[in-house]
PDB file of N, CA and C in Angstrom:
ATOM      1  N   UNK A   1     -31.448  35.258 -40.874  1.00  0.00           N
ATOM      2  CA  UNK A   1     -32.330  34.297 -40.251  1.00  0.00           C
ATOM      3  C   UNK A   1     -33.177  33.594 -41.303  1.00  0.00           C
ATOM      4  N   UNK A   2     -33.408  34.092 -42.504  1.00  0.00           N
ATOM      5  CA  UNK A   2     -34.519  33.772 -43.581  1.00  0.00           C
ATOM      6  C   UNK A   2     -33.694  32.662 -43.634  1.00  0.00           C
ATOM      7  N   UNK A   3     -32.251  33.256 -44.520  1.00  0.00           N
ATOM      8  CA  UNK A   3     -31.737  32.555 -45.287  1.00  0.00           C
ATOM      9  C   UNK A   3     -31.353  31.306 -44.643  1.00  0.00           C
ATOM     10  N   UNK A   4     -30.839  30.895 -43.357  1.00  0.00           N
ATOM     11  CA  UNK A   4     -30.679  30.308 -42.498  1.00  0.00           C
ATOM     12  C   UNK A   4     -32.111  29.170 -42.663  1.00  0.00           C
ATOM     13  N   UNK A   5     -33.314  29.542 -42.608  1.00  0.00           N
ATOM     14  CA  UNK A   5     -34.219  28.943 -42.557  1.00  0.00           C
ATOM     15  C   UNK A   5     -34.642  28.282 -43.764  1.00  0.00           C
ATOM     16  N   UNK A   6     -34.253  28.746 -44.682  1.00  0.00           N
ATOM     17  CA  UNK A   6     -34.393  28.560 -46.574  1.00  0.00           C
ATOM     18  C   UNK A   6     -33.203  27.405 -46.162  1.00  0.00           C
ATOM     19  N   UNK A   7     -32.083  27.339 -46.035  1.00  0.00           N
ATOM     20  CA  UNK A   7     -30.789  26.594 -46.142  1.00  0.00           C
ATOM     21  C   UNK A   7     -31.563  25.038 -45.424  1.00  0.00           C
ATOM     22  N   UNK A   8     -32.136  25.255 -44.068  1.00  0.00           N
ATOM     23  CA  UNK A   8     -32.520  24.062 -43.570  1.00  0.00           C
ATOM     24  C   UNK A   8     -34.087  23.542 -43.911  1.00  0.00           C
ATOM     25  N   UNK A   9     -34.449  24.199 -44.786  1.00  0.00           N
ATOM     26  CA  UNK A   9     -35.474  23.459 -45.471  1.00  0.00           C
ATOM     27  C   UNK A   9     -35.140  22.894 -46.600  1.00  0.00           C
ATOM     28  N   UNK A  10     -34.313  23.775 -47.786  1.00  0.00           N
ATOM     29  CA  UNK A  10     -34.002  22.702 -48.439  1.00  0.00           C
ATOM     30  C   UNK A  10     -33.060  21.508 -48.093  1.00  0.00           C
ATOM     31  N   UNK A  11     -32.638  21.535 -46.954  1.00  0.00           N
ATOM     32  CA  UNK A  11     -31.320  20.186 -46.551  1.00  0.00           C
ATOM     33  C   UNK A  11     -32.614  19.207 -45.723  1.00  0.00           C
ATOM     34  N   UNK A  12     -33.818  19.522 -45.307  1.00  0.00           N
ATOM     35  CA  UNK A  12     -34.836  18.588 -45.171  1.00  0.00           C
ATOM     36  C   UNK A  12     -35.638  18.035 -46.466  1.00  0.00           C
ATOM     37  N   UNK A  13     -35.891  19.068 -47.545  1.00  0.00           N
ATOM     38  CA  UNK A  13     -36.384  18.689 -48.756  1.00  0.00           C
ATOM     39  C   UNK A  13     -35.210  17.634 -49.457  1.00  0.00           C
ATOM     40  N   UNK A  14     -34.280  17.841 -49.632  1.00  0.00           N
ATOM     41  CA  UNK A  14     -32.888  16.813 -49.964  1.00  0.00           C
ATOM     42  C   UNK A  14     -33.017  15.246 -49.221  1.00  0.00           C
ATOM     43  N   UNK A  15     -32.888  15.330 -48.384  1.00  0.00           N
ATOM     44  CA  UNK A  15     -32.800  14.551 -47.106  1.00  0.00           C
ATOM     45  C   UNK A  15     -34.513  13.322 -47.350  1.00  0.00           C
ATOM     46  N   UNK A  16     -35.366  14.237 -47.643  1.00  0.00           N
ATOM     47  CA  UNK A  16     -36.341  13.337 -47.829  1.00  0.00           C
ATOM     48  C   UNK A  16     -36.487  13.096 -49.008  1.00  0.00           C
ATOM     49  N   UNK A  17     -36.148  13.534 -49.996  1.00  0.00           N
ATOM     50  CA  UNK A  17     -35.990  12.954 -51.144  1.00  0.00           C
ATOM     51  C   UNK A  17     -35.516  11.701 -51.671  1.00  0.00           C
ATOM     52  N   UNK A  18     -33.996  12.025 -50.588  1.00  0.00           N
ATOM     53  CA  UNK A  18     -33.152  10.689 -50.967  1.00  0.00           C
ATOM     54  C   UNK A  18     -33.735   9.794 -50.030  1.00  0.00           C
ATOM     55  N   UNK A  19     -34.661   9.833 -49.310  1.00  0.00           N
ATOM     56  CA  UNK A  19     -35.064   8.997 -48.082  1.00  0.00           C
ATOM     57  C   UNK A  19     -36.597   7.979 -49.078  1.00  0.00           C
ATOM     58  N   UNK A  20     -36.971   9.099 -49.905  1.00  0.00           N
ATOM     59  CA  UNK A  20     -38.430   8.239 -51.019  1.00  0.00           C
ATOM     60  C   UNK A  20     -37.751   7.604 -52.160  1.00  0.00           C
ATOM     61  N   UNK A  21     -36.188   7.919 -52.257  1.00  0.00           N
ATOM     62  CA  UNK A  21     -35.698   7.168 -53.183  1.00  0.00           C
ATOM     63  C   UNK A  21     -35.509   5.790 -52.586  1.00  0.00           C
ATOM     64  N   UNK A  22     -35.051   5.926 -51.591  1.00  0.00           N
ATOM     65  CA  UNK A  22     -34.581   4.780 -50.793  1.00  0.00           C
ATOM     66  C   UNK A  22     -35.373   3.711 -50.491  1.00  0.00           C
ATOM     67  N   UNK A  23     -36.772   4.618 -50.213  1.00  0.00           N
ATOM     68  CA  UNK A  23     -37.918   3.471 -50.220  1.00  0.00           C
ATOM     69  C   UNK A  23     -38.613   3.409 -51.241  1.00  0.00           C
ATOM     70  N   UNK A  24     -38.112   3.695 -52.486  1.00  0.00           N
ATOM     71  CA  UNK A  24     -39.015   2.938 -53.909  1.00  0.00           C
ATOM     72  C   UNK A  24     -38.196   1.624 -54.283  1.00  0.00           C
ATOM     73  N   UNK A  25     -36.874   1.779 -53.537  1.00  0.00           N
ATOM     74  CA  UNK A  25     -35.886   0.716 -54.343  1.00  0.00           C
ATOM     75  C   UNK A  25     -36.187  -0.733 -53.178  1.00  0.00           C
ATOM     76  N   UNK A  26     -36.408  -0.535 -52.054  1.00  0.00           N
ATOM     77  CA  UNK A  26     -36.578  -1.311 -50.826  1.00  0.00           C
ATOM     78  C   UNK A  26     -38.248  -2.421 -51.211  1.00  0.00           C
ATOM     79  N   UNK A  27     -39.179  -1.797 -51.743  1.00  0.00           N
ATOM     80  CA  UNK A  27     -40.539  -2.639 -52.294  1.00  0.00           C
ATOM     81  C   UNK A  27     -39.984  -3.448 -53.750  1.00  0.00           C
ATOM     82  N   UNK A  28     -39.449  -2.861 -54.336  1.00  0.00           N
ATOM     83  CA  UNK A  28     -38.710  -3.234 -55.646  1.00  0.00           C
ATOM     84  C   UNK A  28     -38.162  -4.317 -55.324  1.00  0.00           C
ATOM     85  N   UNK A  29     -37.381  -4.690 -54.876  1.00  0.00           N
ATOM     86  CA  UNK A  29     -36.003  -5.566 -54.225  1.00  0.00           C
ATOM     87  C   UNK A  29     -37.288  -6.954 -53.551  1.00  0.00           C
ATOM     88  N   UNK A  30     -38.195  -6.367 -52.143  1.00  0.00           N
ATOM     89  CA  UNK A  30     -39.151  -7.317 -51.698  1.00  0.00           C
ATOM     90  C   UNK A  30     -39.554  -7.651 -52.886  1.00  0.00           C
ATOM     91  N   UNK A  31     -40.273  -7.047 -53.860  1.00  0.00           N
ATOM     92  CA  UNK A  31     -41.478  -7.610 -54.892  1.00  0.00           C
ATOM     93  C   UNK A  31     -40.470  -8.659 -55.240  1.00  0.00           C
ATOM     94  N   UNK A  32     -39.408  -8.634 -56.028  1.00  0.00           N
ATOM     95  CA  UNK A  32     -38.772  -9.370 -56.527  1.00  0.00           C
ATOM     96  C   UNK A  32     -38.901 -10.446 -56.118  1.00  0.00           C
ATOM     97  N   UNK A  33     -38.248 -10.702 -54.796  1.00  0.00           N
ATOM     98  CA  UNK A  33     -38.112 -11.811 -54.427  1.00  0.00           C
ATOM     99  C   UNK A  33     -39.238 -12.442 -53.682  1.00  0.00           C
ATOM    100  N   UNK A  34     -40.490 -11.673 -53.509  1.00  0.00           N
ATOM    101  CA  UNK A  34     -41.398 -12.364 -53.326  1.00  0.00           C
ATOM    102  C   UNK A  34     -41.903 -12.998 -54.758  1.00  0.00           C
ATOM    103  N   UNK A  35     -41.880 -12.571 -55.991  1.00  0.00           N
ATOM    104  CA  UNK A  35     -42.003 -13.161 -57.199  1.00  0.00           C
ATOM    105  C   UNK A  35     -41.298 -14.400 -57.463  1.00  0.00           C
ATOM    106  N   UNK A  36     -39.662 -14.267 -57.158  1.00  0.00           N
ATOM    107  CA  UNK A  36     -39.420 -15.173 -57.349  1.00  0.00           C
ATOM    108  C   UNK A  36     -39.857 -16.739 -56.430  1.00  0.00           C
ATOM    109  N   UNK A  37     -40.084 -16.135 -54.982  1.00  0.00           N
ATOM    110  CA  UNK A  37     -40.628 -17.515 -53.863  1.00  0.00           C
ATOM    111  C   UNK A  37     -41.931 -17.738 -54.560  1.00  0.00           C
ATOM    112  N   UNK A  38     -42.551 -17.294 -55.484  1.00  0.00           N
ATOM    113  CA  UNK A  38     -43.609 -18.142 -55.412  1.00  0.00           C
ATOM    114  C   UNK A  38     -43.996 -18.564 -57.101  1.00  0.00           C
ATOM    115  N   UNK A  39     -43.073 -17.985 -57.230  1.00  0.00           N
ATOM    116  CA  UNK A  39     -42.812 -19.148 -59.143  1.00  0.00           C
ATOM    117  C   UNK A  39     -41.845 -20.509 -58.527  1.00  0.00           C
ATOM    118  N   UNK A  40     -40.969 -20.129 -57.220  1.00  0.00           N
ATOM    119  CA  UNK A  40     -40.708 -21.566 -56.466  1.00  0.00           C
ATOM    120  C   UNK A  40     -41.847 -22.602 -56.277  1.00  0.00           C
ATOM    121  N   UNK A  41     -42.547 -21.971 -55.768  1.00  0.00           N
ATOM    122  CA  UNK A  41     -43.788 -22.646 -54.961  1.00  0.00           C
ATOM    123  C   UNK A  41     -44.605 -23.412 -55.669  1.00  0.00           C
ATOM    124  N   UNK A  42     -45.107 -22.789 -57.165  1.00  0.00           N
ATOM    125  CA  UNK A  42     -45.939 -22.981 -57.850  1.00  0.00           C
ATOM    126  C   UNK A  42     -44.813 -24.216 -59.038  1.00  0.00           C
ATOM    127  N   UNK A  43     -43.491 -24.053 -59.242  1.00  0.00           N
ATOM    128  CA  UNK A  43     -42.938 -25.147 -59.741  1.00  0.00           C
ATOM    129  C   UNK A  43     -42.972 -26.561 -58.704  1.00  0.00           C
ATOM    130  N   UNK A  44     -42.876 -26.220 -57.609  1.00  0.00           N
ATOM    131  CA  UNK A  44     -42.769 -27.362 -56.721  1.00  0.00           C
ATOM    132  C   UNK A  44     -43.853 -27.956 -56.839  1.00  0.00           C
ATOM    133  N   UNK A  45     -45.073 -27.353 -56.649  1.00  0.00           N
ATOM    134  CA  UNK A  45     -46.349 -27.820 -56.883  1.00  0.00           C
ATOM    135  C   UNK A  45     -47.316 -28.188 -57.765  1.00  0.00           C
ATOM    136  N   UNK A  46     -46.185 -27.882 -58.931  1.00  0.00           N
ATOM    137  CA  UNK A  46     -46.355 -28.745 -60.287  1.00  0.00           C
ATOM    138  C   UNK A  46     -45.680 -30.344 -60.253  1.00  0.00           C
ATOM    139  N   UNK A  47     -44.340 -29.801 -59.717  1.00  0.00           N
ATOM    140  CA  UNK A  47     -43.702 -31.215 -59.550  1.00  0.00           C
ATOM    141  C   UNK A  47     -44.257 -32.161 -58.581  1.00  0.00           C
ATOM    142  N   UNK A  48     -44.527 -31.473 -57.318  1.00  0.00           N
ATOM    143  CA  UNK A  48     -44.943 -32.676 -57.042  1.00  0.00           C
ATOM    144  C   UNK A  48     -46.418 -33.194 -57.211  1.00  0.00           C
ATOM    145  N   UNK A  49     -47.452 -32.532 -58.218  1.00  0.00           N
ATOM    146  CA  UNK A  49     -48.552 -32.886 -58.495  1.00  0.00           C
ATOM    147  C   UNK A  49     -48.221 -33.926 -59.640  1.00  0.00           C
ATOM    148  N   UNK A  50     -47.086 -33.911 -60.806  1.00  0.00           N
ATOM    149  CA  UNK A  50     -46.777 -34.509 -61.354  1.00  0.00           C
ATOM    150  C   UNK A  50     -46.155 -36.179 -60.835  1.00  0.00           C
ATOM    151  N   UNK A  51     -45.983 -35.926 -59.648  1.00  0.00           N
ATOM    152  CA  UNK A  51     -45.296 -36.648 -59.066  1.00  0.00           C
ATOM    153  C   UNK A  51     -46.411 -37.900 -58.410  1.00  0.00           C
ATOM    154  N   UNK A  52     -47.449 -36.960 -58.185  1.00  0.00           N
ATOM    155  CA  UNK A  52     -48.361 -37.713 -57.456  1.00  0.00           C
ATOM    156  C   UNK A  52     -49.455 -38.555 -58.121  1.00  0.00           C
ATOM    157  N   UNK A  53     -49.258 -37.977 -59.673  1.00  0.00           N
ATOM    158  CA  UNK A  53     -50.170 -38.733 -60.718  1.00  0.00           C
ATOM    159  C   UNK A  53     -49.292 -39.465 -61.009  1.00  0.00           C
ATOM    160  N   UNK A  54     -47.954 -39.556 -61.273  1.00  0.00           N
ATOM    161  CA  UNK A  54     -48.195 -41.007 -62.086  1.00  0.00           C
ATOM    162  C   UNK A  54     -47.895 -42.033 -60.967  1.00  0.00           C
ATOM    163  N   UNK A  55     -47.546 -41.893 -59.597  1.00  0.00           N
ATOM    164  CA  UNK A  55     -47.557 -42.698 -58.919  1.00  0.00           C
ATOM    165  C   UNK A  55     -48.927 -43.247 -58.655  1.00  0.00           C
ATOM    166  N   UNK A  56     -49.682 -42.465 -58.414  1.00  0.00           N
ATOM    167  CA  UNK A  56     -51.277 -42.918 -58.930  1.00  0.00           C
ATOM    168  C   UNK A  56     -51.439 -43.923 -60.195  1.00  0.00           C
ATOM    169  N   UNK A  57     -51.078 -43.749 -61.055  1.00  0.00           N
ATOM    170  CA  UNK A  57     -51.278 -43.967 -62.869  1.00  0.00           C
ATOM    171  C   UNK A  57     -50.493 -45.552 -62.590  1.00  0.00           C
ATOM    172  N   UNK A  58     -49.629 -45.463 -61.541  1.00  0.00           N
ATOM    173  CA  UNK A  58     -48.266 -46.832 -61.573  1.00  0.00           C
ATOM    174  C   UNK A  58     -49.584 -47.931 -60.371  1.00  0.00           C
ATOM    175  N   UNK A  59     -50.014 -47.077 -59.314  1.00  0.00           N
ATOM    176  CA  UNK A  59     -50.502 -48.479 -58.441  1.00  0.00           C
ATOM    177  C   UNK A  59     -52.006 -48.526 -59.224  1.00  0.00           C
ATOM    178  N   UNK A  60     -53.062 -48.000 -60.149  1.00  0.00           N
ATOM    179  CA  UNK A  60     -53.750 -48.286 -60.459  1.00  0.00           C
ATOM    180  C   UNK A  60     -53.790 -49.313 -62.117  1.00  0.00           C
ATOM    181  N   UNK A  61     -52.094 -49.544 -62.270  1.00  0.00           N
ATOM    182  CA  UNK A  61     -52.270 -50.445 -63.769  1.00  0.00           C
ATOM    183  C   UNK A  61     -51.429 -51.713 -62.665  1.00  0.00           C
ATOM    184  N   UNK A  62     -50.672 -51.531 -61.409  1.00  0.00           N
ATOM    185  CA  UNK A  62     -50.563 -52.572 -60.651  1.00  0.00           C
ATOM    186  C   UNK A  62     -51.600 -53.235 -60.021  1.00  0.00           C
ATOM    187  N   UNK A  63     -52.612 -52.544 -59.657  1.00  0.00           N
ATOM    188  CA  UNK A  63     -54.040 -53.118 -58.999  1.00  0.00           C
ATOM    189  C   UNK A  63     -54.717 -53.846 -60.428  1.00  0.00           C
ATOM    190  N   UNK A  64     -54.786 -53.622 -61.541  1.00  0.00           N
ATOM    191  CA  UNK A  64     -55.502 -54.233 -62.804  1.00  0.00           C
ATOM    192  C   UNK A  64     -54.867 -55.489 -63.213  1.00  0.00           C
ATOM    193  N   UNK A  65     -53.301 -55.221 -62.896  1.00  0.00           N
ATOM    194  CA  UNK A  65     -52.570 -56.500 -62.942  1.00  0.00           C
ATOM    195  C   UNK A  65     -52.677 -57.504 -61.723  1.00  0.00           C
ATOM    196  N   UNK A  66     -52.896 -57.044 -61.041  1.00  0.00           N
ATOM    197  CA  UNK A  66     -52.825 -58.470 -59.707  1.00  0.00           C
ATOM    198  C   UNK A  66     -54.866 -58.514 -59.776  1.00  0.00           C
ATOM    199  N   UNK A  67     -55.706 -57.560 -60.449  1.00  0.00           N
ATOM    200  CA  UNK A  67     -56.526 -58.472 -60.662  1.00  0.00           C
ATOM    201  C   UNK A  67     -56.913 -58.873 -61.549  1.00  0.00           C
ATOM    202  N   UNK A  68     -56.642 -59.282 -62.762  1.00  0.00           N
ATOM    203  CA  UNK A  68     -56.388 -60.468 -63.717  1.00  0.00           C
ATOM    204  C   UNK A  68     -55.571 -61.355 -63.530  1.00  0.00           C
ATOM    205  N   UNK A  69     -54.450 -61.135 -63.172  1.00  0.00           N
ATOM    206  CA  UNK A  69     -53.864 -62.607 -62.429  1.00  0.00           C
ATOM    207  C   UNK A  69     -54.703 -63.669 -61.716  1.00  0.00           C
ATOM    208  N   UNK A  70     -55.117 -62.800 -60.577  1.00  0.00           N
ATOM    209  CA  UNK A  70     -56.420 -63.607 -59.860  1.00  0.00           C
ATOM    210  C   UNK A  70     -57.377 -63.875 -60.297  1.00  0.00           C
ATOM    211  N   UNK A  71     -58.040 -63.402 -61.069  1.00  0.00           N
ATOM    212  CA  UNK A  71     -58.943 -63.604 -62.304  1.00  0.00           C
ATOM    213  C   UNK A  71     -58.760 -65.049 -62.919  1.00  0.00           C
ATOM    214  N   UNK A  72     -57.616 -64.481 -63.841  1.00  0.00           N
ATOM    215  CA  UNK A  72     -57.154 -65.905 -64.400  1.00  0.00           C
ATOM    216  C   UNK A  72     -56.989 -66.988 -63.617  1.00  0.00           C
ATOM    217  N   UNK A  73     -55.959 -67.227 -62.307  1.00  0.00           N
ATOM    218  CA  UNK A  73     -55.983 -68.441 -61.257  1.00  0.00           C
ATOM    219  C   UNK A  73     -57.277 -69.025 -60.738  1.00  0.00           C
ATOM    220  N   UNK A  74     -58.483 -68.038 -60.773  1.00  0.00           N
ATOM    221  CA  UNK A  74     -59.451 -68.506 -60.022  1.00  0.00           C
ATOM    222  C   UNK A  74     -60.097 -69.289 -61.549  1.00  0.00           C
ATOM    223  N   UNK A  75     -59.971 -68.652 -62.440  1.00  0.00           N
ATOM    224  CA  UNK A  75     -60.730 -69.606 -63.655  1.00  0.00           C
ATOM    225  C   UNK A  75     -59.743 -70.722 -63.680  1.00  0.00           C
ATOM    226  N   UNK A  76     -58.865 -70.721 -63.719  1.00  0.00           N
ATOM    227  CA  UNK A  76     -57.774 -72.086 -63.771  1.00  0.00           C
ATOM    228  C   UNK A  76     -58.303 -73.145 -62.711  1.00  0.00           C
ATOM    229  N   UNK A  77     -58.740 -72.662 -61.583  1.00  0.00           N
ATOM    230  CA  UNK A  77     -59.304 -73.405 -60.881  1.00  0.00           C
ATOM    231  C   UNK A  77     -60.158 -73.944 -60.455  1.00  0.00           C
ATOM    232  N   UNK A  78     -61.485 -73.136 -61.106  1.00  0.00           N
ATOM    233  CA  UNK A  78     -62.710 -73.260 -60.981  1.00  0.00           C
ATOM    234  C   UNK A  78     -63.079 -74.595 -62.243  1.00  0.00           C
ATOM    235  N   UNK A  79     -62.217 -74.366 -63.467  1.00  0.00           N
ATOM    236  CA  UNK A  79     -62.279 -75.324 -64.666  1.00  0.00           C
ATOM    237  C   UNK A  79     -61.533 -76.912 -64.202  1.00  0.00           C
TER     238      UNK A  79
END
């Protein structure tokens, strides 16, 4: 009966062993790929911050140009 009882404790000690192996590799695997979604995230949000300055940088040397144009026409006309 001991031995019987020794036999099914260690086949529960086994059993949960391979069961904490199982879940060290399962957070491992998530971390990963939560690492990798958010070096996604943070490239995207480089790009499109990059994206959003120079389109900025493009209509604010277009706004300087249409006002010196007008600039100039209104002195052309005022003379």
């Amino acid at each position: 009966m001991r031995a019987l009882f020794v036999l099914v404790a260690l086949a529960m000690g086994l059993t949960a062993a391979a069961g904490a192996l199982a879940d060290d590799e399962k957070p491992n695997r998530i971390e990963r790929g939560a690492n990798k979604v958010g070096k996604g995230i943070e490239r995207t949000a480089k790009r499109v911050e990059k994206g959003v300055t120079r389109t900025v940088d493009k209509t604010k040397k277009g706004i300087e140009r249409t006002v010196d144009r007008t600039e100039k026409g209104v002195k052309k006309i005022v003379e």
